[in-house]
Protein backbone atom coordinates (compact mmCIF):
# COMPACT_ATOMS: atom_id res chain seq x y z
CA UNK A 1 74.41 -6.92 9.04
CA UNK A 2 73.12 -9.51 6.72
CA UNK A 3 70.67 -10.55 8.77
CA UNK A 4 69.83 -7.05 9.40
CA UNK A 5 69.27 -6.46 5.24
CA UNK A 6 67.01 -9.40 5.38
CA UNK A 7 64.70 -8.44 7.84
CA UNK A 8 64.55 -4.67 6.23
CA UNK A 9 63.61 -6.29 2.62
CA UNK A 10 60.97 -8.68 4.17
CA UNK A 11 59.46 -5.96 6.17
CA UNK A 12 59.25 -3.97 2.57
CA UNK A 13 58.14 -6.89 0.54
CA UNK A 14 55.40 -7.35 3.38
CA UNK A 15 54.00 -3.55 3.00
CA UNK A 16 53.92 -3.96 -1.05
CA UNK A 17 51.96 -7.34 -0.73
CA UNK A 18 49.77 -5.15 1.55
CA UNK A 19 49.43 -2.24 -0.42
CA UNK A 20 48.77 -4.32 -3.75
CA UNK A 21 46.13 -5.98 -1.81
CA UNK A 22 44.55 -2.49 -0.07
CA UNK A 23 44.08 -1.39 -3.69
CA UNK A 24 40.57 -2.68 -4.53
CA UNK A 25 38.63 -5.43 -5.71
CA UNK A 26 39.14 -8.02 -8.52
CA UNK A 27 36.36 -7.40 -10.90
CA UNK A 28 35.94 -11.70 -10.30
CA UNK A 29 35.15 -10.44 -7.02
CA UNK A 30 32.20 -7.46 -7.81
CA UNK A 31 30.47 -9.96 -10.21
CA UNK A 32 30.42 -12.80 -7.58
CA UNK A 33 29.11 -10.32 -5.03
CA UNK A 34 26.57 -8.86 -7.71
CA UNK A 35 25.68 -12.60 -8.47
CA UNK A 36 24.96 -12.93 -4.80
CA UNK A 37 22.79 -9.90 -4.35
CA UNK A 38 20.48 -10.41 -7.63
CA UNK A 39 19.92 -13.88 -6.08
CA UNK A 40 18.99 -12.41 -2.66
CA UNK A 41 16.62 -10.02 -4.45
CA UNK A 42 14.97 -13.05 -6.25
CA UNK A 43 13.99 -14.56 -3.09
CA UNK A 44 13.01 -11.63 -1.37
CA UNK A 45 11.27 -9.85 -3.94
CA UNK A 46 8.11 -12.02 -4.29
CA UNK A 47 7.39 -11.79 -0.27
CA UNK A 48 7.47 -8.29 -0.61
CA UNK A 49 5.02 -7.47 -3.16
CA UNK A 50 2.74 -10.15 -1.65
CA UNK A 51 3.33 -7.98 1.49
CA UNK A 52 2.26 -4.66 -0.58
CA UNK A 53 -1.17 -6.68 -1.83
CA UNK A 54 -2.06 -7.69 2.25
CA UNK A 55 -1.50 -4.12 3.27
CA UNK A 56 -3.56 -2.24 0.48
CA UNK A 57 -6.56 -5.02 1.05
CA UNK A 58 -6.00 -4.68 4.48
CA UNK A 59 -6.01 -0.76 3.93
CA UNK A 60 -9.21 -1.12 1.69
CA UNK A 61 -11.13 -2.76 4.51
CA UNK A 62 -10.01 -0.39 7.10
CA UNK A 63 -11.37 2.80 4.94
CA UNK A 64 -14.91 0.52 4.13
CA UNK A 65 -15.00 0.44 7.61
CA UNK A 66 -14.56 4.12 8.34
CA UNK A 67 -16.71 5.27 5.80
CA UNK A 68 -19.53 2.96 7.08
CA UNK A 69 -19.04 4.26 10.73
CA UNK A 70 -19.68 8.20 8.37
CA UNK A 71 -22.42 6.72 6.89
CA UNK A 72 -24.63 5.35 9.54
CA UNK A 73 -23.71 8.97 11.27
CA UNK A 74 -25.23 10.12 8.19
CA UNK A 75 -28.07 8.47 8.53
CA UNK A 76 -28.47 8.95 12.07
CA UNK A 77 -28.77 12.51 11.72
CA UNK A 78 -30.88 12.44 8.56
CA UNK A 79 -33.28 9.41 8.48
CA UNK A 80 -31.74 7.97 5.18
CA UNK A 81 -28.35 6.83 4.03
CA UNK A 82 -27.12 9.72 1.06
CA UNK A 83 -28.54 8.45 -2.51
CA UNK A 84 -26.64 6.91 -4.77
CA UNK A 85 -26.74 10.46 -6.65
CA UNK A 86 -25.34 12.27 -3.46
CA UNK A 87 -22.53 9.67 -3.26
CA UNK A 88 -19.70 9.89 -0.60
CA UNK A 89 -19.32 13.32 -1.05
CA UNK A 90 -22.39 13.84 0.69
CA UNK A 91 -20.12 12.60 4.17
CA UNK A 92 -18.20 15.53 3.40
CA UNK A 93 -19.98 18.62 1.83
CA UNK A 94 -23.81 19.30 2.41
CA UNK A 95 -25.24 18.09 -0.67
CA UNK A 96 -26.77 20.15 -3.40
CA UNK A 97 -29.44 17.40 -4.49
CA UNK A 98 -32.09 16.47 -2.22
CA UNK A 99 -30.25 17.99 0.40
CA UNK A 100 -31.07 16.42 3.87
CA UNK A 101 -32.82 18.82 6.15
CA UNK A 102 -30.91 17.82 9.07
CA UNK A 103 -26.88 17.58 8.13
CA UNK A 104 -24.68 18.71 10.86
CA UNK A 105 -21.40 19.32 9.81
CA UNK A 106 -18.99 16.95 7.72
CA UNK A 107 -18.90 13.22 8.63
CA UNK A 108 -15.51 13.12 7.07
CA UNK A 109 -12.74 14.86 8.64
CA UNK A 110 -10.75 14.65 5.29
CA UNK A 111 -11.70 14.13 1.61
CA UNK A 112 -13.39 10.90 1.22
CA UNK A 113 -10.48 8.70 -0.13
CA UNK A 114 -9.81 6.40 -3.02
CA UNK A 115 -9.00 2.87 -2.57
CA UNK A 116 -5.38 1.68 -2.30
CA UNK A 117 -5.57 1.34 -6.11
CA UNK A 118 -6.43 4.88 -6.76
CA UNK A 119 -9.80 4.44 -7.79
CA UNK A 120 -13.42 5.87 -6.27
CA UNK A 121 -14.99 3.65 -3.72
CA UNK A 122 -18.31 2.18 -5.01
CA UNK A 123 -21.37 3.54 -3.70
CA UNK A 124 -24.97 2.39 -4.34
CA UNK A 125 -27.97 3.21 -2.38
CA UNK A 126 -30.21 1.52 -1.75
CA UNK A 127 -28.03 -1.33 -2.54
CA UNK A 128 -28.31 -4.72 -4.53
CA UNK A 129 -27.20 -6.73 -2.10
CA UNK A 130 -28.49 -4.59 0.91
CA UNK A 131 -31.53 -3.34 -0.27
CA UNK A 132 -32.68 -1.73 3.18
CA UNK A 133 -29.00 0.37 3.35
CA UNK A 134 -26.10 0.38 0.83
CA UNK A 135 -23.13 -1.33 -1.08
CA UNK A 136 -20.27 0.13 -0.79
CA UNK A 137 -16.92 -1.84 -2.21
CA UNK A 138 -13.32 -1.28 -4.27
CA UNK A 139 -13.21 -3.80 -7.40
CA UNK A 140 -9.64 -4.69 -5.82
CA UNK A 141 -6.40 -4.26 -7.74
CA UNK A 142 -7.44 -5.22 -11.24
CA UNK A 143 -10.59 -2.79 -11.00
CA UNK A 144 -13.17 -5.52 -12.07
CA UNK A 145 -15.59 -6.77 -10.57
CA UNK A 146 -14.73 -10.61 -9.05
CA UNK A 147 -11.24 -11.98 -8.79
CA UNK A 148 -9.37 -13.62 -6.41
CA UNK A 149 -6.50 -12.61 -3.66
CA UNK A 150 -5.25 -8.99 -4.45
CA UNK A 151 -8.00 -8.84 -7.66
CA UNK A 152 -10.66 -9.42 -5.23
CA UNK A 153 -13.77 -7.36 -4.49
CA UNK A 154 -13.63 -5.85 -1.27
CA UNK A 155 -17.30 -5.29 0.04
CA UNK A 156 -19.15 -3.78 3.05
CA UNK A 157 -21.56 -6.69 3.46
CA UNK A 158 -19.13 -9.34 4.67
């Protein structure tokens, strides 16, 4: 019967030690883990907002690209690239000034975009550097013109 007792009062003492433990964490224990998590973000944060800069550059290029492939359709159709006046818009609505005798329908399927950045594409025609066609760029992240990495210009002649 002793014996018996025994084994009944360990068997109890086990399922308190359990229970005590099953009731949550030590609050030693959250700040270690938060410790461990704002380190994590440290190290991972700075890849990822490189990451963001590659894509919108990346995404920049892509839509120069585009609206060059609108433009020379443009041109094709009308003898001249739009003027500097007429602008981009002139890819997607007939335009008012000067309007080209021969435009066909909208080069543009949608509205012609912004950069990444939020900002109007620039558009000159003829252009500075390309006096026989256009410029067309995005100042890059800071809006300026120059810069380096995500600041950079982003141009249709290189």
């Amino acid at each position: 019967m002793a014996t018996e007792g025994a084994r009944v009062a360990r068997q109890l003492g086990h399922r308190r030690e359990r229970q005590e433990r099953a009731r949550g964490f030590t609050l030693l224990e959250v700040l270690v883990v938060i410790v461990v998590i704002a380190v994590l973000a440290s190290l991972v944060a700075p890849n990822l907002f490189r990451n963001v800069d590659d894509a919108r550059v990346a995404a920049a290029k892509a839509q120069i690209e585009s609206l060059i492939t609108a433009l020379d359709t443009y041109r094709l159709d009308n003898g001249r690239y739009p003027s500097t006046a007429q602008g981009l818009a002139a890819l997607r609505e007939r335009p008012t000034v000067d309007p080209p005798a021969n435009w066909r329908e909208p080069y543009l399927r949608k509205a012609v975009p912004d950069d990444p950045w939020g900002r109007p594409y620039v558009y000159v025609s003829p252009g500075r550097e390309n006096p026989g066609s256009f410029d067309l760029l995005s100042y890059g992240a800071d809006g300026r013109p120059g810069g380096s990495g995500a600041d950079a210009d982003i141009v249709s002649w290189k």
